[in-house]
C-alpha atoms as a PDB file:
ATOM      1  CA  UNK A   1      -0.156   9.904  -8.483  1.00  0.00           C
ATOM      2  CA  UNK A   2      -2.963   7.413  -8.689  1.00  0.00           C
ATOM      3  CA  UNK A   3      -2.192   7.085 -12.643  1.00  0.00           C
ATOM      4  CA  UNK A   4       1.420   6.934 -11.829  1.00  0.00           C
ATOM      5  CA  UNK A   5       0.661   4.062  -8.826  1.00  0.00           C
ATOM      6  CA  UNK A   6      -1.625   1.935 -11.381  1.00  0.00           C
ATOM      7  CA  UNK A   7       0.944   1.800 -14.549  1.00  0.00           C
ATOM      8  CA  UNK A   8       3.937   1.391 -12.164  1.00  0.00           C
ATOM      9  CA  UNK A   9       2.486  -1.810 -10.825  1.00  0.00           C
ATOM     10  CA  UNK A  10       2.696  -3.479 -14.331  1.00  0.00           C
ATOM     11  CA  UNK A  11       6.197  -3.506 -13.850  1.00  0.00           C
ATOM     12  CA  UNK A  12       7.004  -2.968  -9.930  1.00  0.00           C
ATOM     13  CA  UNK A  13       5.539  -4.229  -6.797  1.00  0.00           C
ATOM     14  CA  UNK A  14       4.427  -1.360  -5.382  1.00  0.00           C
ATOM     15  CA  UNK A  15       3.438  -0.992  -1.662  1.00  0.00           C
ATOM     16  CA  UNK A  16       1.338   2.607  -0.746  1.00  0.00           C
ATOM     17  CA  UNK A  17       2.043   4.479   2.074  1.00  0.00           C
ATOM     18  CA  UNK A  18       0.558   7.855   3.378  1.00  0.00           C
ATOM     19  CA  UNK A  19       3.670  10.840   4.220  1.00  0.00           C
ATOM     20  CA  UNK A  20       3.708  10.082   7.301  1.00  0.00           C
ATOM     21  CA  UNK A  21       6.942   9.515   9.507  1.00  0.00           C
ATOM     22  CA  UNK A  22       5.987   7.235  12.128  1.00  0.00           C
ATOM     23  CA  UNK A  23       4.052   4.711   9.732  1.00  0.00           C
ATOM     24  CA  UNK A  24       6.828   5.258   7.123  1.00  0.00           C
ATOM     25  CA  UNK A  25       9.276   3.543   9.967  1.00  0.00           C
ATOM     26  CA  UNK A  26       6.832   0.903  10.447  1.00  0.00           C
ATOM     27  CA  UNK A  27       6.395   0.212   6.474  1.00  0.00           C
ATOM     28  CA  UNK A  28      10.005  -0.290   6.589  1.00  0.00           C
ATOM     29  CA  UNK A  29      10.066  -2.855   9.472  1.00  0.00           C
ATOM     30  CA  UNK A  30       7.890  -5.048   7.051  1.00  0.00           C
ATOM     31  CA  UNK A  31       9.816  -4.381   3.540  1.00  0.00           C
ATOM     32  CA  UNK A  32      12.423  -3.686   2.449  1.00  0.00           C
ATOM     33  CA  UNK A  33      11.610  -1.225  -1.125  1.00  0.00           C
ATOM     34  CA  UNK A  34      14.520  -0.806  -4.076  1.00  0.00           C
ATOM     35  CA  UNK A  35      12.906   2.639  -4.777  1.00  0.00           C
ATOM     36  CA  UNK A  36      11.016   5.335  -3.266  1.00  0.00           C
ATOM     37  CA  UNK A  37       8.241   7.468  -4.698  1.00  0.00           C
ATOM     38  CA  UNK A  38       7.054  10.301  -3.120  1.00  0.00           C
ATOM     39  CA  UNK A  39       4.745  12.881  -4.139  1.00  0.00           C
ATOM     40  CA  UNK A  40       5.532  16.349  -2.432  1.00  0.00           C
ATOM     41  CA  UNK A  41       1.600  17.632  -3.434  1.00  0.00           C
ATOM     42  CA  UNK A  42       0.809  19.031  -0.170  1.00  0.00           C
ATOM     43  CA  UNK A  43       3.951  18.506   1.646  1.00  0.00           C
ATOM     44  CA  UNK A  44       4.232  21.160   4.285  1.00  0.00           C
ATOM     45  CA  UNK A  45       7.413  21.686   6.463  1.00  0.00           C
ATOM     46  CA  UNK A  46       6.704  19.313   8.899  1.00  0.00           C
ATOM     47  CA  UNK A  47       7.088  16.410   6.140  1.00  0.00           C
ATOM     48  CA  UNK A  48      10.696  17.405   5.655  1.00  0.00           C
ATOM     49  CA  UNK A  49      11.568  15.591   8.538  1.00  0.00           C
ATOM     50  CA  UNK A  50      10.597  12.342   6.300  1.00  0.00           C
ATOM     51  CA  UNK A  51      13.813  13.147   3.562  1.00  0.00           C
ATOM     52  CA  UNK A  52      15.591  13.378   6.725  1.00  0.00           C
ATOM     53  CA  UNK A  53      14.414   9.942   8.354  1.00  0.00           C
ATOM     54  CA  UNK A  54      15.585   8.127   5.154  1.00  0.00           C
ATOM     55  CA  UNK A  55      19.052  10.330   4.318  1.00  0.00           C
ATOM     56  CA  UNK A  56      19.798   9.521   7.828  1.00  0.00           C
ATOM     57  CA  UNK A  57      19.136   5.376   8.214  1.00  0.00           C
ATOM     58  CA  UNK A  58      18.310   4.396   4.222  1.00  0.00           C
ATOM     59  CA  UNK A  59      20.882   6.054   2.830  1.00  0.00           C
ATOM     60  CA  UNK A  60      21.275   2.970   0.138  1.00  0.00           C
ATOM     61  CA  UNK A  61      17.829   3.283  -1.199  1.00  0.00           C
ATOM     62  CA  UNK A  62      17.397   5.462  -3.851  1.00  0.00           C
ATOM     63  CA  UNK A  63      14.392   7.848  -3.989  1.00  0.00           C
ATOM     64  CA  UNK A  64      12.632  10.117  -6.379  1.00  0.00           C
ATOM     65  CA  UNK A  65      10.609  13.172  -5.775  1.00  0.00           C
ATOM     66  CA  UNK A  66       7.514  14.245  -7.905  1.00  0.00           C
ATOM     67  CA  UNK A  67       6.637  17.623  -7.370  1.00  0.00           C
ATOM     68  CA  UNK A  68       6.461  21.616  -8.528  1.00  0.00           C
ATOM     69  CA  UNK A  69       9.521  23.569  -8.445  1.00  0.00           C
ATOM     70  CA  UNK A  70       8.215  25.464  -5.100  1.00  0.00           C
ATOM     71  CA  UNK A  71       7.585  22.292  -3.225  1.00  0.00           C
ATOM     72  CA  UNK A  72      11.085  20.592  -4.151  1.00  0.00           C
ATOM     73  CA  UNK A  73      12.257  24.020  -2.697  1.00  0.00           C
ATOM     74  CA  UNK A  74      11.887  22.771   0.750  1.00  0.00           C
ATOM     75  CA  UNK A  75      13.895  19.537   0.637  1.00  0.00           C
ATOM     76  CA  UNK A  76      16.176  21.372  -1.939  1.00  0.00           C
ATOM     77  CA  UNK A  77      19.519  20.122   0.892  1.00  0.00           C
ATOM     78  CA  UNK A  78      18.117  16.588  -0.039  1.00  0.00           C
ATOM     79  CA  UNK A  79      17.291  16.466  -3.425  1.00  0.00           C
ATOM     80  CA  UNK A  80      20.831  17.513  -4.272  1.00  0.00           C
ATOM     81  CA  UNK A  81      22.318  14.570  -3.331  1.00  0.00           C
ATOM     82  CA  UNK A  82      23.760  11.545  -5.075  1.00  0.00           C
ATOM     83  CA  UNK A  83      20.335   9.632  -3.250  1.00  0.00           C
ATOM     84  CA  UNK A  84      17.730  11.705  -4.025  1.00  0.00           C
ATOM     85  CA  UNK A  85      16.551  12.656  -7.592  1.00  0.00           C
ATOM     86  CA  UNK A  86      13.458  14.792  -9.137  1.00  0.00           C
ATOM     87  CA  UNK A  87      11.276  15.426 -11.546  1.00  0.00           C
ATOM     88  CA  UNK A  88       8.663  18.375 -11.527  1.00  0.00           C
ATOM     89  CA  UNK A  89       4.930  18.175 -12.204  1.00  0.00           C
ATOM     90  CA  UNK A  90       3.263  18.270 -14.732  1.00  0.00           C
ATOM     91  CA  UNK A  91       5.113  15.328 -15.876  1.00  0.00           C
ATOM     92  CA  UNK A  92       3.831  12.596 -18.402  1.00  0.00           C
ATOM     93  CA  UNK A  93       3.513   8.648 -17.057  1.00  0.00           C
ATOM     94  CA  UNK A  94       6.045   7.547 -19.439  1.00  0.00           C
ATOM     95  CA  UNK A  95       8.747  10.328 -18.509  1.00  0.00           C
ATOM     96  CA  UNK A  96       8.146   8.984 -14.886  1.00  0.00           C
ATOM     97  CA  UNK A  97       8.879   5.427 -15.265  1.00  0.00           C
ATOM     98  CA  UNK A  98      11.807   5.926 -17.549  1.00  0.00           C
ATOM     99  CA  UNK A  99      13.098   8.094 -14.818  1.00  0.00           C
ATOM    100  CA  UNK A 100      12.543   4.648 -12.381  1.00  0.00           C
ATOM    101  CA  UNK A 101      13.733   2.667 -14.971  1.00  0.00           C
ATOM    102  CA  UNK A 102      17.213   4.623 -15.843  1.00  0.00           C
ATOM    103  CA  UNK A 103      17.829   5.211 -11.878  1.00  0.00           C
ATOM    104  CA  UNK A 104      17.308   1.335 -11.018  1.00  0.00           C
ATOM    105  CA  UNK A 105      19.517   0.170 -14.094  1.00  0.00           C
ATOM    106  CA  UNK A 106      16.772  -1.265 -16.400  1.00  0.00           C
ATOM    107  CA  UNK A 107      15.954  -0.834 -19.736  1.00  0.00           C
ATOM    108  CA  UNK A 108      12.869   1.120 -20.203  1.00  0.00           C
ATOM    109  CA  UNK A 109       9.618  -0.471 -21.789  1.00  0.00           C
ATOM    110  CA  UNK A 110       7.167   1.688 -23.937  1.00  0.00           C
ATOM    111  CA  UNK A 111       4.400   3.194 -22.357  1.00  0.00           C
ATOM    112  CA  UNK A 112       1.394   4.748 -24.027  1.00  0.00           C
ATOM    113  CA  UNK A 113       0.631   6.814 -21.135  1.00  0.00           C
ATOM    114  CA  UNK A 114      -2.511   7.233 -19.557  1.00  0.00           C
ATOM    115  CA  UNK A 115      -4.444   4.617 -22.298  1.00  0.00           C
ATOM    116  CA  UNK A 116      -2.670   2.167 -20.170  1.00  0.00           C
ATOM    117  CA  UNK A 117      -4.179   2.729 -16.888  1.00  0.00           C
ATOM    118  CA  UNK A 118      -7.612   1.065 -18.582  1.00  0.00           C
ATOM    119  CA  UNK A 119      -5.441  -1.396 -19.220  1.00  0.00           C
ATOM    120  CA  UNK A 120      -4.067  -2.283 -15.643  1.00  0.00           C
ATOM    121  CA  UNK A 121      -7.907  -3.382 -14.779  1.00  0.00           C
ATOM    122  CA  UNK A 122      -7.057  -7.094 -16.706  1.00  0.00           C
ATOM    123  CA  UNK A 123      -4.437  -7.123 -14.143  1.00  0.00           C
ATOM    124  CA  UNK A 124      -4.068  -9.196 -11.139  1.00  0.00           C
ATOM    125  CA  UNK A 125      -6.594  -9.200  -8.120  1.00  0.00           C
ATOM    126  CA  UNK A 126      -5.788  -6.419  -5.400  1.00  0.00           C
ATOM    127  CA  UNK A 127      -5.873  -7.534  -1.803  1.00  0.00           C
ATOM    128  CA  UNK A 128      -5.395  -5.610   1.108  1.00  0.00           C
ATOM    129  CA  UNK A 129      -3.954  -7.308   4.171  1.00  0.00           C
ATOM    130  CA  UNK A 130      -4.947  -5.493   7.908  1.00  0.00           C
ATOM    131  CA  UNK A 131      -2.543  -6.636  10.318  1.00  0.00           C
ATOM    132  CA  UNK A 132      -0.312  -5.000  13.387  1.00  0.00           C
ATOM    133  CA  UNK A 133       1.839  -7.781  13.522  1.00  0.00           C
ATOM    134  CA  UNK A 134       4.510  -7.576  10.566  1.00  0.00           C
ATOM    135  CA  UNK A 135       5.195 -10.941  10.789  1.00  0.00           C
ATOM    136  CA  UNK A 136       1.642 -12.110   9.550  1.00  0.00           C
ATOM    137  CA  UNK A 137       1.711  -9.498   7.131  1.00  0.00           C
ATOM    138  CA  UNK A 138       4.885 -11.109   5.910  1.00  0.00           C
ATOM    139  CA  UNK A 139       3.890 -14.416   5.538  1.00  0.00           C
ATOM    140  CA  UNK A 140      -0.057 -13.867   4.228  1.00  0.00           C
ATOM    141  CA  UNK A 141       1.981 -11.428   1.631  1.00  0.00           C
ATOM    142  CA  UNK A 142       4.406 -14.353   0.726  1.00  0.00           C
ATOM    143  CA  UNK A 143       1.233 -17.057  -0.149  1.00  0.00           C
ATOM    144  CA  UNK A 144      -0.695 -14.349  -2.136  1.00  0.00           C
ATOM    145  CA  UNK A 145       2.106 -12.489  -3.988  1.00  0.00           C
ATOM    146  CA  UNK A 146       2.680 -14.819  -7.268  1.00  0.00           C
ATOM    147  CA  UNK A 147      -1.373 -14.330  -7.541  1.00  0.00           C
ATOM    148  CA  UNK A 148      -3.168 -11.139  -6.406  1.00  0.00           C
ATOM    149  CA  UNK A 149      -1.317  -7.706  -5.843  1.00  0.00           C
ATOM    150  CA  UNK A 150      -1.057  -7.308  -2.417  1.00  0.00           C
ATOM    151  CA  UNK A 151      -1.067  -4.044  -0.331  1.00  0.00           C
ATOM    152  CA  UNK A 152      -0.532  -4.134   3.472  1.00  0.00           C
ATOM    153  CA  UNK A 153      -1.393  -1.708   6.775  1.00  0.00           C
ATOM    154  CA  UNK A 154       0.215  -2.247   9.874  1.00  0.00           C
ATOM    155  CA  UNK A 155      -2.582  -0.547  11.643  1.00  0.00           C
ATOM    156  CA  UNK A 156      -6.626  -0.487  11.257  1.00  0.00           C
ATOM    157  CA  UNK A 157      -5.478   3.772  10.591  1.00  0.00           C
ATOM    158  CA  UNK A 158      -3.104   3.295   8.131  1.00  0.00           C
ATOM    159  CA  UNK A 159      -5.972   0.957   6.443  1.00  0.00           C
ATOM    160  CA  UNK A 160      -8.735   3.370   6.262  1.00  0.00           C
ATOM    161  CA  UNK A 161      -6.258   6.142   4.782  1.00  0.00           C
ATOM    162  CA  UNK A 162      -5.232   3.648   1.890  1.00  0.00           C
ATOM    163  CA  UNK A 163      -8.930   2.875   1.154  1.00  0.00           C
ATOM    164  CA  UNK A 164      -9.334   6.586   0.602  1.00  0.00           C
ATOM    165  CA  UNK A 165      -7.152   5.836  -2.458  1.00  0.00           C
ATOM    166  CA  UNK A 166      -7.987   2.443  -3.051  1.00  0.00           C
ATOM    167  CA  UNK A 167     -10.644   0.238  -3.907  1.00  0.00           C
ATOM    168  CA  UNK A 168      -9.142  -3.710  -2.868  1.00  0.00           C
ATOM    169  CA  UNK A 169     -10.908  -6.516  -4.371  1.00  0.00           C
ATOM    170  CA  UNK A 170     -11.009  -8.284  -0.845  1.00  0.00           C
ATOM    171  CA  UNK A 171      -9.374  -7.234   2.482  1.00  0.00           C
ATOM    172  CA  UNK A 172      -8.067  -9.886   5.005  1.00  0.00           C
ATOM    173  CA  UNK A 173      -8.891  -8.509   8.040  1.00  0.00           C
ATOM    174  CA  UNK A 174      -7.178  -9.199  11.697  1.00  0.00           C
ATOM    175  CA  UNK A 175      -9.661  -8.373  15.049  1.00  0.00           C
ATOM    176  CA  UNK A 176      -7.190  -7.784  17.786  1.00  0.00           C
ATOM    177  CA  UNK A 177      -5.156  -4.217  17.295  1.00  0.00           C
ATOM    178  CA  UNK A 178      -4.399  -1.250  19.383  1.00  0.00           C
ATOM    179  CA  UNK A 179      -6.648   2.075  19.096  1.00  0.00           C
ATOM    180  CA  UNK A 180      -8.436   0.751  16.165  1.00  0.00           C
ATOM    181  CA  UNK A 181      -9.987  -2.626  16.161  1.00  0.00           C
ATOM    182  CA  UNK A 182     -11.054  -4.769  13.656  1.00  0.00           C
ATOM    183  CA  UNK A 183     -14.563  -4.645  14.522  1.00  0.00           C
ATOM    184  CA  UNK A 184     -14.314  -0.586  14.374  1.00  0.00           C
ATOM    185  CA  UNK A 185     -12.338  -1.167  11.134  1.00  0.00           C
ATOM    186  CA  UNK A 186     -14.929  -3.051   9.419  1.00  0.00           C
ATOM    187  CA  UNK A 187     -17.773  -0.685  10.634  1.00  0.00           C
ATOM    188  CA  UNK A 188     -15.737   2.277   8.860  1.00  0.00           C
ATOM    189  CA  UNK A 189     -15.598   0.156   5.904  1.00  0.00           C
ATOM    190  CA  UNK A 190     -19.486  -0.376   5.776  1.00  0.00           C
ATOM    191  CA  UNK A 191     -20.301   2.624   6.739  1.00  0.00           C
ATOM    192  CA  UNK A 192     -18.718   4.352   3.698  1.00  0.00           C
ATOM    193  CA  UNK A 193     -20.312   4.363   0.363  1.00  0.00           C
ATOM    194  CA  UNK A 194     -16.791   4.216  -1.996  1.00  0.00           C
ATOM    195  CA  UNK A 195     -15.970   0.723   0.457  1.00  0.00           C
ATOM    196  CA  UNK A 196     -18.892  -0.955   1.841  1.00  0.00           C
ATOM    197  CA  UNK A 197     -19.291  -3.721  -0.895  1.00  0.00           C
ATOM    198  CA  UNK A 198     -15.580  -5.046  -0.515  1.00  0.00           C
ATOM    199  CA  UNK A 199     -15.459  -7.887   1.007  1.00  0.00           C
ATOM    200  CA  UNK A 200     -13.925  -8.620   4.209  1.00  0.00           C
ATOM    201  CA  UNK A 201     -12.651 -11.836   5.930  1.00  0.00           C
ATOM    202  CA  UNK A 202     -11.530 -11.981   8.984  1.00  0.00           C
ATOM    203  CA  UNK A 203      -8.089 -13.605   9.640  1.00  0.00           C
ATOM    204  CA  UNK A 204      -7.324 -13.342  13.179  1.00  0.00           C
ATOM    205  CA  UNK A 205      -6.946 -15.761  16.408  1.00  0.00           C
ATOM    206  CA  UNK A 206      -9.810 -14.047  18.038  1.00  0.00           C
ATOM    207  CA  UNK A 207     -12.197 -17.299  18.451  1.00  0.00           C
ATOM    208  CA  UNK A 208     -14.325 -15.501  21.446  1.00  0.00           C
ATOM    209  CA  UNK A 209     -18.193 -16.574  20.305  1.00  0.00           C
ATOM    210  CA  UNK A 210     -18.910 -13.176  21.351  1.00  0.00           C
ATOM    211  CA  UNK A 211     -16.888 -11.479  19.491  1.00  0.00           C
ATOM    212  CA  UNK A 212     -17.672 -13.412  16.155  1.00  0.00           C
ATOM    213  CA  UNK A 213     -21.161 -12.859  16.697  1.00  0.00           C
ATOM    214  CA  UNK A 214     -20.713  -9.233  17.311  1.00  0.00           C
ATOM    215  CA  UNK A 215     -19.128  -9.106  13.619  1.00  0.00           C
ATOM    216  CA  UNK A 216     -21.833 -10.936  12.277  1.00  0.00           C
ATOM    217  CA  UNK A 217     -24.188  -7.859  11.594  1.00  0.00           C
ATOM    218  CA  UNK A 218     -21.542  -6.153   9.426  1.00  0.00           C
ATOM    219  CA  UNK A 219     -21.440  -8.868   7.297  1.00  0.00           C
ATOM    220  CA  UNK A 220     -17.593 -10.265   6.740  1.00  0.00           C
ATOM    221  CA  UNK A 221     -17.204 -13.058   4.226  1.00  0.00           C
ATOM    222  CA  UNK A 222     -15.435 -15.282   6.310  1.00  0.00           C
ATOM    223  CA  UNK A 223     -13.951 -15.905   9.607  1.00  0.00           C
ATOM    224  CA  UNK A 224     -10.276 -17.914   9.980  1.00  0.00           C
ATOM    225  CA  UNK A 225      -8.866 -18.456  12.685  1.00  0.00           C
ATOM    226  CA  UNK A 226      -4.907 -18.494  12.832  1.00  0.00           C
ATOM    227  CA  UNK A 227      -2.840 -20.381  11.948  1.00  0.00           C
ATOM    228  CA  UNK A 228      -4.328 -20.470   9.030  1.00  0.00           C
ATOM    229  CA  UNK A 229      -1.992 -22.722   6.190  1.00  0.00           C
ATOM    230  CA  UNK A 230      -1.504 -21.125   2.482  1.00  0.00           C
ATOM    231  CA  UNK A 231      -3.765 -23.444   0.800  1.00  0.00           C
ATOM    232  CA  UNK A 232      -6.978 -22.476   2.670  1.00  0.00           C
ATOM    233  CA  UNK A 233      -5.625 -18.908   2.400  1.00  0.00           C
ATOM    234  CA  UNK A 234      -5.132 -18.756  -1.626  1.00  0.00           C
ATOM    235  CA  UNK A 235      -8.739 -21.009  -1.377  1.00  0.00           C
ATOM    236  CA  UNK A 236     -10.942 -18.188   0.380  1.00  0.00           C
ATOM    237  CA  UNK A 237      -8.935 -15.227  -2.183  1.00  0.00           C
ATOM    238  CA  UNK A 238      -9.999 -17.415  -5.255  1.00  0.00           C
ATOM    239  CA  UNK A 239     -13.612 -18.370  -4.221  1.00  0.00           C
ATOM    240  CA  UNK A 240     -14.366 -14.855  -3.220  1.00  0.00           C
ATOM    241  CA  UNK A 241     -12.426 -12.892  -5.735  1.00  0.00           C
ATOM    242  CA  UNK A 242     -12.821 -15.420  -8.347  1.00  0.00           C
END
């Protein structure tokens, strides 16, 4: 799935998100996807309830499930509708984004397969944006778009579970969220060895000195305060990403 993620993007925007109903509703509250992907590795049961979240109120969108025979099994009342379509693993890159291609109405490119995953790296800058409000994710998403790829999280959570996956080339960070804080964010971050180097700027309207200085330690490459306007935005992704 993480070869099919990294070609895909040379064509799609792609957004990640874990198989998880309640952030899956959230996800949607921010975007608004042509396609879904999902990956029924590991799906259990309980996930089932996620075909039936978007038969029930995304009936328009079109989705397509990647998965063994055994695991397709389980959403088998789903996947034989007009919505829902399927192709079983092992499956080559190219056979999946023909199958995108052909379900979305466009004509399919070539694709060398997995030789072109090395070649995704000359792509654009990743940034993740950390935000509960989907608003600001919204608009930060809007200025960086045409530049960087951009992946979002609606929750410090969500955030660490992408970054289990994913390695962003900088992370715009907000302080104030429920359960999981910035701060505690940016500790997890530093604390593990795959993320600690990524650099982190704050973005948040947190201007308390003691909370900024009780950041400092962890090291974050900036600190702006919001509103923040595009131009100083796109300014701090270039100077840090380069």
């Amino acid at each position: 799935m993480q070869n099919i993620y990294q070609v895909m993007t040379k064509q799609f925007d792609m957004q990640i998100c874990p198989a998880d109903y309640e952030i899956m509703e959230g996800m949607f509250q921010m975007i608004r996807p042509e396609m879904i992907l999902i990956s029924t590795m590991d799906f259990t049961q309980k996930d089932v309830q996620i075909y039936e979240l978007i038969a029930k109120k995304y009936s328009w969108i079109p989705v397509l499930s990647i998965g063994k025979k055994d695991e397709l099994q389980m959403v088998y009342n789903y996947t034989q509708t007009e919505q829902f379509h399927e192709v079983f693993r092992p499956v080559r890159l190219s056979e999946v984004v023909r199958r995108v291609n052909e379900i979305l109405g466009i004509k399919t490119e070539e694709y060398a397969g997995k030789e072109d995953v090395a070649n995704v790296k000359n792509g654009p800058k990743t940034i993740l944006l950390i935000d509960d409000s989907p608003v600001q994710l919204r608009q930060v998403r809007e200025i960086l778009k045409d530049k960087y790829h951009v992946i979002m999280a609606p929750s410090g959570l969500q955030a660490m579970s992408i970054l289990t996956r994913e390695k962003p080339d900088l992370i715009f960070l907000d302080y104030d969220m429920p359960v999981v804080d910035g701060k505690m964010v940016l500790e997890e971050i530093r604390a593990n060895e795959q993320s600690r180097d990524i650099p982190v700027v704050f973005l948040t309207a947190i201007n308390s000195k003691e909370k900024i200085l009780a950041v400092a330690p962890l090291n974050p490459s900036d600190y702006l305060l919001k509103p923040v306007n595009a131009k100083r935005i796109l300014e701090t992704a270039q100077r840090i990403t380069g």
